[in-house]
N, C-alpha and C. Protein backbone atom coordinates (compact mmCIF):
# COMPACT_ATOMS: atom_id res chain seq x y z
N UNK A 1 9.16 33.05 40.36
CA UNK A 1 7.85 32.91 39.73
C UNK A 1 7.05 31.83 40.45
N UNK A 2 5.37 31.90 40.74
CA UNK A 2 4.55 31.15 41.78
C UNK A 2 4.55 30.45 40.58
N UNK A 3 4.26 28.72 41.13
CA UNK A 3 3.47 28.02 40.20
C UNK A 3 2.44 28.13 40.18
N UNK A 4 1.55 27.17 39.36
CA UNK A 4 -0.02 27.83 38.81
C UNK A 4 -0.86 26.97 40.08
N UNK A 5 0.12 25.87 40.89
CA UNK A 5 -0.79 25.83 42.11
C UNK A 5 -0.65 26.77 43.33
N UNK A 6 0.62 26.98 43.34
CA UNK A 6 0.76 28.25 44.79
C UNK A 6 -0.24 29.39 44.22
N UNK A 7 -0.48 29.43 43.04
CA UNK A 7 -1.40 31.18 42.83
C UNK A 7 -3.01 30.49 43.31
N UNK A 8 -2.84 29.06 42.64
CA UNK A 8 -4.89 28.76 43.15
C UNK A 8 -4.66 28.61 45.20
N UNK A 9 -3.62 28.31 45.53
CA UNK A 9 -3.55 28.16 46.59
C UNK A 9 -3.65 29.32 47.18
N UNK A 10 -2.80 30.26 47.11
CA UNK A 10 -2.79 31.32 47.72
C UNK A 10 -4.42 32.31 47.81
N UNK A 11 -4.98 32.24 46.21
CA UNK A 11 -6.28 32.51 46.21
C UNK A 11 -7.23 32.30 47.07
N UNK A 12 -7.33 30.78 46.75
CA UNK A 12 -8.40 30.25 48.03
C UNK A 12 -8.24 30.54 49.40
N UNK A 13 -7.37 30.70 49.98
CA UNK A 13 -6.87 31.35 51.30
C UNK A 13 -7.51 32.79 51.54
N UNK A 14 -7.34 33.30 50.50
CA UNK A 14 -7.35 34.81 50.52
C UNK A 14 -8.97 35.09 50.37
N UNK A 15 -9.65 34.17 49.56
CA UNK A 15 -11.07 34.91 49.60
C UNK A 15 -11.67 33.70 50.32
N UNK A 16 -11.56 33.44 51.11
CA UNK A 16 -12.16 32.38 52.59
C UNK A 16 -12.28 33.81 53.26
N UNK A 17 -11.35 34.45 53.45
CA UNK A 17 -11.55 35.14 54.78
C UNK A 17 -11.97 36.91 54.01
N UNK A 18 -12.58 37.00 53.07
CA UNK A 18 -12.91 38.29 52.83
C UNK A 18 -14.15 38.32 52.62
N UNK A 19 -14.48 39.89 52.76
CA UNK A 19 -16.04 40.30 52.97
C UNK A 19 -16.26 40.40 51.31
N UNK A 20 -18.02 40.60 51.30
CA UNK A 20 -18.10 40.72 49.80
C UNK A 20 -17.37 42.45 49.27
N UNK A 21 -17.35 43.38 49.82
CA UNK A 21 -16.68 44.31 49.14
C UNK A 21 -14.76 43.98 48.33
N UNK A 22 -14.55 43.02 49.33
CA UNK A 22 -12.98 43.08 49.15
C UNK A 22 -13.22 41.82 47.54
N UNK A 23 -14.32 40.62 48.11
CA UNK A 23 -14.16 39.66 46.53
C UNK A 23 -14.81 40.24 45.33
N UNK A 24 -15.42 41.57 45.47
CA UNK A 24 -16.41 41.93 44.74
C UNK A 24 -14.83 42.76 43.57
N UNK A 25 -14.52 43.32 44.30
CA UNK A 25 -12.74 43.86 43.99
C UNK A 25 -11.96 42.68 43.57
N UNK A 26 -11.62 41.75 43.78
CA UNK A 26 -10.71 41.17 43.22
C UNK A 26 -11.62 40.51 41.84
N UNK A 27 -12.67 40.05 42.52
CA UNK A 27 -13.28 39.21 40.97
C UNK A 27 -13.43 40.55 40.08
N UNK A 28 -14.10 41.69 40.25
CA UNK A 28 -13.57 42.92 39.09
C UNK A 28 -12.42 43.11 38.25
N UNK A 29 -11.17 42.63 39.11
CA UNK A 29 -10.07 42.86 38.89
C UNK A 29 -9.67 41.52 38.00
N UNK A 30 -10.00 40.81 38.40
CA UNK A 30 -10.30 39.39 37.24
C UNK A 30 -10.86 39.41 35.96
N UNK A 31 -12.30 39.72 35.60
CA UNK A 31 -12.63 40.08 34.82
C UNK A 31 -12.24 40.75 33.84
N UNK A 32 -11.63 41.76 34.33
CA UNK A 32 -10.97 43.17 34.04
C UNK A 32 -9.87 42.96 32.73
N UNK A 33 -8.73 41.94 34.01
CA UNK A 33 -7.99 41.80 33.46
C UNK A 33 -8.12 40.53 32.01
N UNK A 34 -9.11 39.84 32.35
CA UNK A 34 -9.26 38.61 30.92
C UNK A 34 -10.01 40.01 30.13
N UNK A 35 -10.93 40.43 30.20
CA UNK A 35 -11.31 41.48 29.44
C UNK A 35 -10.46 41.62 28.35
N UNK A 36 -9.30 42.39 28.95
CA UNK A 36 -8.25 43.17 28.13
C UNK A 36 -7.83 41.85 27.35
N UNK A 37 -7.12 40.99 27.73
CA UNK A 37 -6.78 40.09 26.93
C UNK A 37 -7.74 39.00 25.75
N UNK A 38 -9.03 39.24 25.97
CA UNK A 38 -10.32 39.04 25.25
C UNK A 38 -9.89 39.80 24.52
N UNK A 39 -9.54 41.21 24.48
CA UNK A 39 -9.87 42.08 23.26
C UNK A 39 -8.70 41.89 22.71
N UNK A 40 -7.59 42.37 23.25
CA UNK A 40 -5.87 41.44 22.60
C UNK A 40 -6.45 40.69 21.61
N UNK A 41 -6.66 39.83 21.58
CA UNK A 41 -6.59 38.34 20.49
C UNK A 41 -7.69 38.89 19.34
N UNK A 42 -8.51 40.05 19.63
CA UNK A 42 -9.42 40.34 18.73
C UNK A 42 -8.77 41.23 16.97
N UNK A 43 -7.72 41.61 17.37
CA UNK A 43 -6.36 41.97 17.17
C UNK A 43 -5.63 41.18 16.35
N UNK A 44 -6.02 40.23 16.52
CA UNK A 44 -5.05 38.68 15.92
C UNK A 44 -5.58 38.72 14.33
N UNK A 45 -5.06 38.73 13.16
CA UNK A 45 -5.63 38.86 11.85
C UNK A 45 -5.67 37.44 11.17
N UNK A 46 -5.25 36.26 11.85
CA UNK A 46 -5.95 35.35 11.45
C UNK A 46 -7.27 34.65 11.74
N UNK A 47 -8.21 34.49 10.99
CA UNK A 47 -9.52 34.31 11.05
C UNK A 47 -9.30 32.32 12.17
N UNK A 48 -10.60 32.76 12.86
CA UNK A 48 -11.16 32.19 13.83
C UNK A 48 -9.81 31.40 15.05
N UNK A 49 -8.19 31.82 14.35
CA UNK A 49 -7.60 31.69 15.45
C UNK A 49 -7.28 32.57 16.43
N UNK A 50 -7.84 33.75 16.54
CA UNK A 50 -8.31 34.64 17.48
C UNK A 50 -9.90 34.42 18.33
N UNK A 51 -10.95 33.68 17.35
CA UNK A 51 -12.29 32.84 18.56
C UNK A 51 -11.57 32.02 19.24
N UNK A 52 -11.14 30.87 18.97
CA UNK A 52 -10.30 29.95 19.54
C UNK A 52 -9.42 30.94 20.73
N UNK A 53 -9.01 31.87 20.71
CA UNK A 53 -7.94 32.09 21.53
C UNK A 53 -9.25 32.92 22.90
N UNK A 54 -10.04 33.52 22.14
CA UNK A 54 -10.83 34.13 22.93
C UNK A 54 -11.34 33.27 23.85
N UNK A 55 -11.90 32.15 23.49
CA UNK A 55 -12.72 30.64 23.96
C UNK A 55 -11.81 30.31 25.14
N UNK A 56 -10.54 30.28 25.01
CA UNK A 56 -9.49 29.48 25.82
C UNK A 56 -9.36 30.66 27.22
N UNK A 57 -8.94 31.79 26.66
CA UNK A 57 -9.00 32.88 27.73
C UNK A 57 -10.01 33.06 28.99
N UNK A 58 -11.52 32.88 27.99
CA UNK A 58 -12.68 32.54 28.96
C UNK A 58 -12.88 31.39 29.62
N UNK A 59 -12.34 30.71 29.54
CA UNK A 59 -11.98 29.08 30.10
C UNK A 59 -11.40 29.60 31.08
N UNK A 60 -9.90 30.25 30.88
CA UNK A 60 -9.59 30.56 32.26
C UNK A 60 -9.97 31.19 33.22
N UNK A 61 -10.91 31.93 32.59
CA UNK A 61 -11.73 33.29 33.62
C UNK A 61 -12.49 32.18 34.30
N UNK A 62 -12.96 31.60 33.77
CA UNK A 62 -14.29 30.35 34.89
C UNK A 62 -13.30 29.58 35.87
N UNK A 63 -12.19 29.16 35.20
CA UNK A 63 -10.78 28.25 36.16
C UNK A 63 -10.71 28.83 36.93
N UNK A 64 -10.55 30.16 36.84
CA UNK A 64 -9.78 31.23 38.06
C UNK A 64 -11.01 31.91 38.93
N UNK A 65 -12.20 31.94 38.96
CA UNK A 65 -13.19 32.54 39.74
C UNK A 65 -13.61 30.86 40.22
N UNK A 66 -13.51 29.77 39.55
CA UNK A 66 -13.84 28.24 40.19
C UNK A 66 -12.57 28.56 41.56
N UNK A 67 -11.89 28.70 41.16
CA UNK A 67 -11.06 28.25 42.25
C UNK A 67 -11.00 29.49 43.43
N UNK A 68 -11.03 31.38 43.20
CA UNK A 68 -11.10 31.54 43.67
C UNK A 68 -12.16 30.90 44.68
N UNK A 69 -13.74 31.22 44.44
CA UNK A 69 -14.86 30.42 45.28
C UNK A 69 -14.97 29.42 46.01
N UNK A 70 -13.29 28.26 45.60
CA UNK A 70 -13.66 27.25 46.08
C UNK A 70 -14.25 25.97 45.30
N UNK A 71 -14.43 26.07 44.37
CA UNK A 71 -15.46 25.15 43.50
C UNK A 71 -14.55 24.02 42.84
N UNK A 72 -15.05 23.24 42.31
CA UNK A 72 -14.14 22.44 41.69
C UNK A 72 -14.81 23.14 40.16
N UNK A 73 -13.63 23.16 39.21
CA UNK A 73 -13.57 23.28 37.63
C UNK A 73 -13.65 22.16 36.91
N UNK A 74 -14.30 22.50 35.83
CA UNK A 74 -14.22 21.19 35.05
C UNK A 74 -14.05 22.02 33.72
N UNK A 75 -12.91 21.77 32.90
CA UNK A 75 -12.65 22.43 31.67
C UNK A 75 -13.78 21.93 30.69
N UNK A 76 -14.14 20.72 30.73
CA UNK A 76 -15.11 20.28 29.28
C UNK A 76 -16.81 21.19 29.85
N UNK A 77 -16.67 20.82 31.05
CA UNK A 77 -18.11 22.02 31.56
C UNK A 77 -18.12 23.17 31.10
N UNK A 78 -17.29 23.80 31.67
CA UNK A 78 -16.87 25.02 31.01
C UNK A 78 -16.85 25.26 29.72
N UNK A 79 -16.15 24.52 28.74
CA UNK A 79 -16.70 24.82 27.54
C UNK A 79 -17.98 24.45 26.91
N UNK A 80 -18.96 23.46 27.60
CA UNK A 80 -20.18 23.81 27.28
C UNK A 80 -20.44 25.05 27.97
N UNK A 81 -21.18 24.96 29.03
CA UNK A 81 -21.31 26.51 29.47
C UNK A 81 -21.21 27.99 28.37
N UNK A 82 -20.20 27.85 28.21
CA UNK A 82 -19.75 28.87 27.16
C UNK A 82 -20.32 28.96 25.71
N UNK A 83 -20.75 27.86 25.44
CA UNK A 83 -21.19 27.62 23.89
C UNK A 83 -22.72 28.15 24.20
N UNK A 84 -23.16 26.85 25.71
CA UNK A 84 -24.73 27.49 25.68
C UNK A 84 -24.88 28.32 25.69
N UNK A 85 -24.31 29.77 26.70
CA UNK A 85 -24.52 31.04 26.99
C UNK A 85 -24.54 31.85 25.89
N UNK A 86 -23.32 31.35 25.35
CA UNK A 86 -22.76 32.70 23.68
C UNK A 86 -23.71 32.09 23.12
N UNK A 87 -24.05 30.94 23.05
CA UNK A 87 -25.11 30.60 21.51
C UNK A 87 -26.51 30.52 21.96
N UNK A 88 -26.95 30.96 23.46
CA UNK A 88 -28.57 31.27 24.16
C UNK A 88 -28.84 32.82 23.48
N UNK A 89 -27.74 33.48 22.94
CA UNK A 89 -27.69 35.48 22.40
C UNK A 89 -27.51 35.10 21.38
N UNK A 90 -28.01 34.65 19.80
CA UNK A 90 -28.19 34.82 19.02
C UNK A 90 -27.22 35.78 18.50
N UNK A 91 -27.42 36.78 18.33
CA UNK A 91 -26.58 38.05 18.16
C UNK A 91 -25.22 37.68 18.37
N UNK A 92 -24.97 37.18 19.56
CA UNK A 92 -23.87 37.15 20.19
C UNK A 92 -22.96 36.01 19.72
N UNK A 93 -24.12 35.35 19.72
CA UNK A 93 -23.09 33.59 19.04
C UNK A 93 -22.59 34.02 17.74
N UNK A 94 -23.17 34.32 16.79
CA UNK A 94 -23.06 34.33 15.19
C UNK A 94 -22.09 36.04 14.93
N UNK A 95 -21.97 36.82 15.96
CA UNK A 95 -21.11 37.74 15.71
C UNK A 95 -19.85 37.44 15.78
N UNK A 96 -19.17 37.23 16.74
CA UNK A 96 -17.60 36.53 16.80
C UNK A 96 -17.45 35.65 16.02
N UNK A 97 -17.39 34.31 15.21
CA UNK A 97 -17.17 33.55 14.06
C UNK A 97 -17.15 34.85 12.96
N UNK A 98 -18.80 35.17 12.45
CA UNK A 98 -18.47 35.97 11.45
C UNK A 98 -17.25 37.23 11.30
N UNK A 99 -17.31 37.78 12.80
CA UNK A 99 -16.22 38.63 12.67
C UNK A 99 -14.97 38.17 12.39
N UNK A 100 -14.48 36.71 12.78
CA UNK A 100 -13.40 36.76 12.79
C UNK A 100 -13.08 36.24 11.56
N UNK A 101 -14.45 35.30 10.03
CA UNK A 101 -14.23 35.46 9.33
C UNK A 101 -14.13 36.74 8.47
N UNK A 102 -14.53 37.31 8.71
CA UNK A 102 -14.29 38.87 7.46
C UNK A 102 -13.07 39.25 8.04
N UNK A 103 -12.34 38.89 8.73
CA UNK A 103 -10.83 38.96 8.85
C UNK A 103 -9.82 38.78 7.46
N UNK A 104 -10.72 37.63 6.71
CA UNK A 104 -10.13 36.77 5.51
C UNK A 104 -10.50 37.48 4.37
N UNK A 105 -11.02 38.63 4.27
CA UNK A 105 -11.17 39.95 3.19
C UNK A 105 -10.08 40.39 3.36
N UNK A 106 -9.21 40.69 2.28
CA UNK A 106 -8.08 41.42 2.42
C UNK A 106 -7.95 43.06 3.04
N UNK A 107 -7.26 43.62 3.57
CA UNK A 107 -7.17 45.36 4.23
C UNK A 107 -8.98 45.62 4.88
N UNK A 108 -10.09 46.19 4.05
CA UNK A 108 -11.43 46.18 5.13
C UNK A 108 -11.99 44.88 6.03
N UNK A 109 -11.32 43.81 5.45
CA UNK A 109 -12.01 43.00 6.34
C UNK A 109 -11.18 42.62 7.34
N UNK A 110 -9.85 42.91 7.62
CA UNK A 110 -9.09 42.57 8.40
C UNK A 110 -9.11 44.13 9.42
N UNK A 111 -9.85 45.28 8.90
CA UNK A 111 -10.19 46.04 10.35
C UNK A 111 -11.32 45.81 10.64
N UNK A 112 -12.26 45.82 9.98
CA UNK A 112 -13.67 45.67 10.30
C UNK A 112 -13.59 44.36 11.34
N UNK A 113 -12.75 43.32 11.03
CA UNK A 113 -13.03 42.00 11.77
C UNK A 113 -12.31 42.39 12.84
N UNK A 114 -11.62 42.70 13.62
CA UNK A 114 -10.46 43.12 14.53
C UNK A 114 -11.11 44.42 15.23
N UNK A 115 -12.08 45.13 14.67
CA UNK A 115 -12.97 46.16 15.62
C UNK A 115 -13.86 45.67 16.17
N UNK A 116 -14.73 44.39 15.51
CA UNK A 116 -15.51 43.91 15.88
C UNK A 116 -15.67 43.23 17.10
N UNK A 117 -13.87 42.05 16.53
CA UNK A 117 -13.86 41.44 17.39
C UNK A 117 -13.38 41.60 18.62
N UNK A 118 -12.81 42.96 18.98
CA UNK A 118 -12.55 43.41 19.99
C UNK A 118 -13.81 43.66 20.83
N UNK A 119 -14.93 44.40 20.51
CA UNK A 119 -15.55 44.70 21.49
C UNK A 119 -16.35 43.43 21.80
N UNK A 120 -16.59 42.14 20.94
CA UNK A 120 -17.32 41.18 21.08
C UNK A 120 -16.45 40.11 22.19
N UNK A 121 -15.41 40.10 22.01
CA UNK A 121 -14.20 39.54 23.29
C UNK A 121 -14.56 40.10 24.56
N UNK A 122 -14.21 41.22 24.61
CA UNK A 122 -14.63 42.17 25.88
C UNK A 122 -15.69 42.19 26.56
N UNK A 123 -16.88 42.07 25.80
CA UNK A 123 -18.32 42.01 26.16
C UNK A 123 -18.18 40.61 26.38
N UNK A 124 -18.39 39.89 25.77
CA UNK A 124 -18.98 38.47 26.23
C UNK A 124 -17.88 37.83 27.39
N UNK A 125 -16.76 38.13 27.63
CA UNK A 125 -16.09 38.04 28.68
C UNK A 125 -16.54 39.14 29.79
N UNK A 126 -16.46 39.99 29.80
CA UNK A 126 -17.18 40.72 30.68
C UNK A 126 -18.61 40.42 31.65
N UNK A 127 -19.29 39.88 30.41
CA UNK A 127 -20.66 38.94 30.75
C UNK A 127 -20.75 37.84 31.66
N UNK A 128 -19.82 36.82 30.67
CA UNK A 128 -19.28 35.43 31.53
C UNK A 128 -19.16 35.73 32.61
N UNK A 129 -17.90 36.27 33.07
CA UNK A 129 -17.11 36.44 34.06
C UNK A 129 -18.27 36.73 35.36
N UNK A 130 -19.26 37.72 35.14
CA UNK A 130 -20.03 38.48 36.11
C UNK A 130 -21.24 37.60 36.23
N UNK A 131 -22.00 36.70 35.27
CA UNK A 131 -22.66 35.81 35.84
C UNK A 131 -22.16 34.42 36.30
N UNK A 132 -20.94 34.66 36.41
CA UNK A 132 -20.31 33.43 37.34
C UNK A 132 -20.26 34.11 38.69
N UNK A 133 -19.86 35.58 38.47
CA UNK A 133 -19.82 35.74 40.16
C UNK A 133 -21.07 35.97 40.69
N UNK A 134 -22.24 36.08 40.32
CA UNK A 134 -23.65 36.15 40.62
C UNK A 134 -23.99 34.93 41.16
N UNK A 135 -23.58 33.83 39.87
CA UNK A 135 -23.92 32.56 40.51
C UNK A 135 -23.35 31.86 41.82
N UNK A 136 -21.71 32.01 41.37
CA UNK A 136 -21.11 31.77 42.80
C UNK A 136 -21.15 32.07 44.08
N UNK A 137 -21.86 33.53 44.22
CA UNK A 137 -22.05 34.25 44.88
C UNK A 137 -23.27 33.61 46.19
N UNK A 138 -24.02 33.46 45.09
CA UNK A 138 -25.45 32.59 45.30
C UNK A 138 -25.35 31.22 46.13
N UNK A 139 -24.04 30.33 46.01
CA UNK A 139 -23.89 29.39 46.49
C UNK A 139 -23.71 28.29 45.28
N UNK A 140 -23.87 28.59 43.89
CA UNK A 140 -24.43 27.97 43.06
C UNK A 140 -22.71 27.39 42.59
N UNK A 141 -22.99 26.10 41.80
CA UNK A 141 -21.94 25.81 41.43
C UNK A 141 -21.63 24.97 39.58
N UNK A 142 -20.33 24.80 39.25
CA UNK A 142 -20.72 24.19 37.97
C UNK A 142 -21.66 23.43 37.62
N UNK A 143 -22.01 22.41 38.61
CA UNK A 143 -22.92 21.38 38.38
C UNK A 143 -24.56 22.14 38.19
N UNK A 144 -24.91 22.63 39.20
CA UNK A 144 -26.45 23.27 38.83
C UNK A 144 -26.27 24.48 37.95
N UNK A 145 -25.28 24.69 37.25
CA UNK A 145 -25.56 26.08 36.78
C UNK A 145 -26.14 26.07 35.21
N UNK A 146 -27.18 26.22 35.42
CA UNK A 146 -28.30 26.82 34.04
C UNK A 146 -28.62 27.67 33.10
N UNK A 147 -27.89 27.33 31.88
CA UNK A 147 -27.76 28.76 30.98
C UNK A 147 -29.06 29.05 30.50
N UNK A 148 -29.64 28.38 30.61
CA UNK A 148 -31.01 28.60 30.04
C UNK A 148 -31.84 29.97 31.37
N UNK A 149 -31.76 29.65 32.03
CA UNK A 149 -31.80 30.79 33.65
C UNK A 149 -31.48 31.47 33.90
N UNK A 150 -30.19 31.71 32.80
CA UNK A 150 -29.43 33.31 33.43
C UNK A 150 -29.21 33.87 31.77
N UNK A 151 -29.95 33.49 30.88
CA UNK A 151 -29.93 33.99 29.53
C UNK A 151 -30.32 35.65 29.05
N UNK A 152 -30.97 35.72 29.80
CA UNK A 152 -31.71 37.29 30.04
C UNK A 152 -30.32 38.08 30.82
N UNK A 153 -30.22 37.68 31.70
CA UNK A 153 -29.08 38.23 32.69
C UNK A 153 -27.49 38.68 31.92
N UNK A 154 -27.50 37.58 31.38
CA UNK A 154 -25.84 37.78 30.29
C UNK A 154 -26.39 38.00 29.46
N UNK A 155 -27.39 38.55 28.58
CA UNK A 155 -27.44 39.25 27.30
C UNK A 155 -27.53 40.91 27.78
N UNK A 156 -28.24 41.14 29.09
CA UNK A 156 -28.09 42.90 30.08
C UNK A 156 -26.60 42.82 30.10
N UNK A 157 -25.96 42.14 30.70
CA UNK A 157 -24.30 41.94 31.06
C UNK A 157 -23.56 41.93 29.29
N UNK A 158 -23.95 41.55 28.59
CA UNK A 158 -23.25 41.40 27.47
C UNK A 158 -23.51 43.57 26.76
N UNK A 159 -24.44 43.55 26.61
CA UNK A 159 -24.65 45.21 26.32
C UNK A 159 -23.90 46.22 27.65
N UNK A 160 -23.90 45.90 28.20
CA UNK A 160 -23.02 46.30 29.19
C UNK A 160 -21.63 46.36 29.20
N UNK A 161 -21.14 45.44 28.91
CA UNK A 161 -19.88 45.06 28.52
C UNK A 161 -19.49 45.46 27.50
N UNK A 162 -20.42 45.77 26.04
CA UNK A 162 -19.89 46.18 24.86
C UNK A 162 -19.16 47.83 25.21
N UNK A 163 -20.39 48.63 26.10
CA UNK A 163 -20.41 49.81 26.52
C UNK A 163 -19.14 49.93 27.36
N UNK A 164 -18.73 48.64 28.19
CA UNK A 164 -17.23 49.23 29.00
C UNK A 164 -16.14 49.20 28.11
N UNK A 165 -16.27 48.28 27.46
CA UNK A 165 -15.30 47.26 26.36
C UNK A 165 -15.06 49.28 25.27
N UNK A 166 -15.98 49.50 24.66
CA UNK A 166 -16.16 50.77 24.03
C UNK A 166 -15.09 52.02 24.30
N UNK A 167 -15.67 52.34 25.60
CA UNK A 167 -15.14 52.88 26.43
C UNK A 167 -13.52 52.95 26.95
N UNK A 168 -13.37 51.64 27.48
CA UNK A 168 -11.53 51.30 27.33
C UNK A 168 -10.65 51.35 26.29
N UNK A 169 -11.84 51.27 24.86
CA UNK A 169 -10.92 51.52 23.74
C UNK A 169 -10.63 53.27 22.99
N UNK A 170 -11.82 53.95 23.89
CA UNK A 170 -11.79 55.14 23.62
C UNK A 170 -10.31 55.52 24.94
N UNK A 171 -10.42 55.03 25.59
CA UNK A 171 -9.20 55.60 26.38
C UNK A 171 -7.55 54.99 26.06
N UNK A 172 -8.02 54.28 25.07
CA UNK A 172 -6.37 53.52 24.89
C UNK A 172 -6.14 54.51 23.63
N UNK A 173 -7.12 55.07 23.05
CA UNK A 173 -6.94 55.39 21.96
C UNK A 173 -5.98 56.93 21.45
């Protein structure tokens, strides 16, 4: 088993020397994969320790596209970042909490909250994930990065995401 520095190591190596089709593929494949595990925890029937788990997951999605890029991470950045972005969508901020309280309704509120919160995991990770690689892409890094600037951008990316997020659950199904 790699440790968790041979995998950032090996990363950074690997997308130094690739074109954008090949990082455009692996950061997909990143996304992808926190995606799924975004929606996992949506799953979880205790109320808001499934946000919490979601929160932490997307933490790593920013850790792991920081480091692919090169960037330095900063976990407390990152979790601002995350608050501004989810809480710049209205919609978006106040859906995951509430969902994951109506978890705490006994039998309807524990599916209703767990449908919800699946596609709201998926999407807003989906979102994250892709305006980090926009930004990174750009040259841009934790320090200048402006949620207030890309608010429009991850709320298109967030409806987007509900629609893939949708979709993957129609095929698991």
């Amino acid at each position: 088993m790699e440790t968790a520095t041979a995998v950032t190591e090996n990363t950074v190596k690997m997308s130094s020397n690739m074109d954008w089709p090949e990082r455009k593929a692996a950061t997909d494949q990143m996304i992808k994969n926190h995606m799924y595990a975004s929606m996992g925890v949506g799953l979880v029937p205790l109320p808001m320790v499934d946000f919490l788990a979601l929160t932490a997951i997307q933490i790593r999605l920013l850790c792991k596209l920081s480091n692919f890029y090169e960037m330095t991470f900063s976990k407390n950045r990152a979790k601002n970042i995350i608050g501004a972005l989810i809480g710049s969508s209205l919609p978006v901020a106040a859906t995951g909490p509430i969902a994951s309280l109506i978890k705490a309704i006994p039998l309807i509120g524990q599916t209703t909250g767990a449908l919800t919160m699946v596609v709201v995991g998926g999407a807003s990770t989906y979102a994250l994930g892709n305006v980090f690689v926009q930004h990174f892409e750009s040259g841009g890094t934790f320090l200048d990065f402006d949620p207030e600037k890309v608010k429009e951008y991850f709320a298109d990316l967030y409806k987007e995401g509900a629609k893939v997020t949708r979709d993957i659950k129609k095929t698991a199904i």
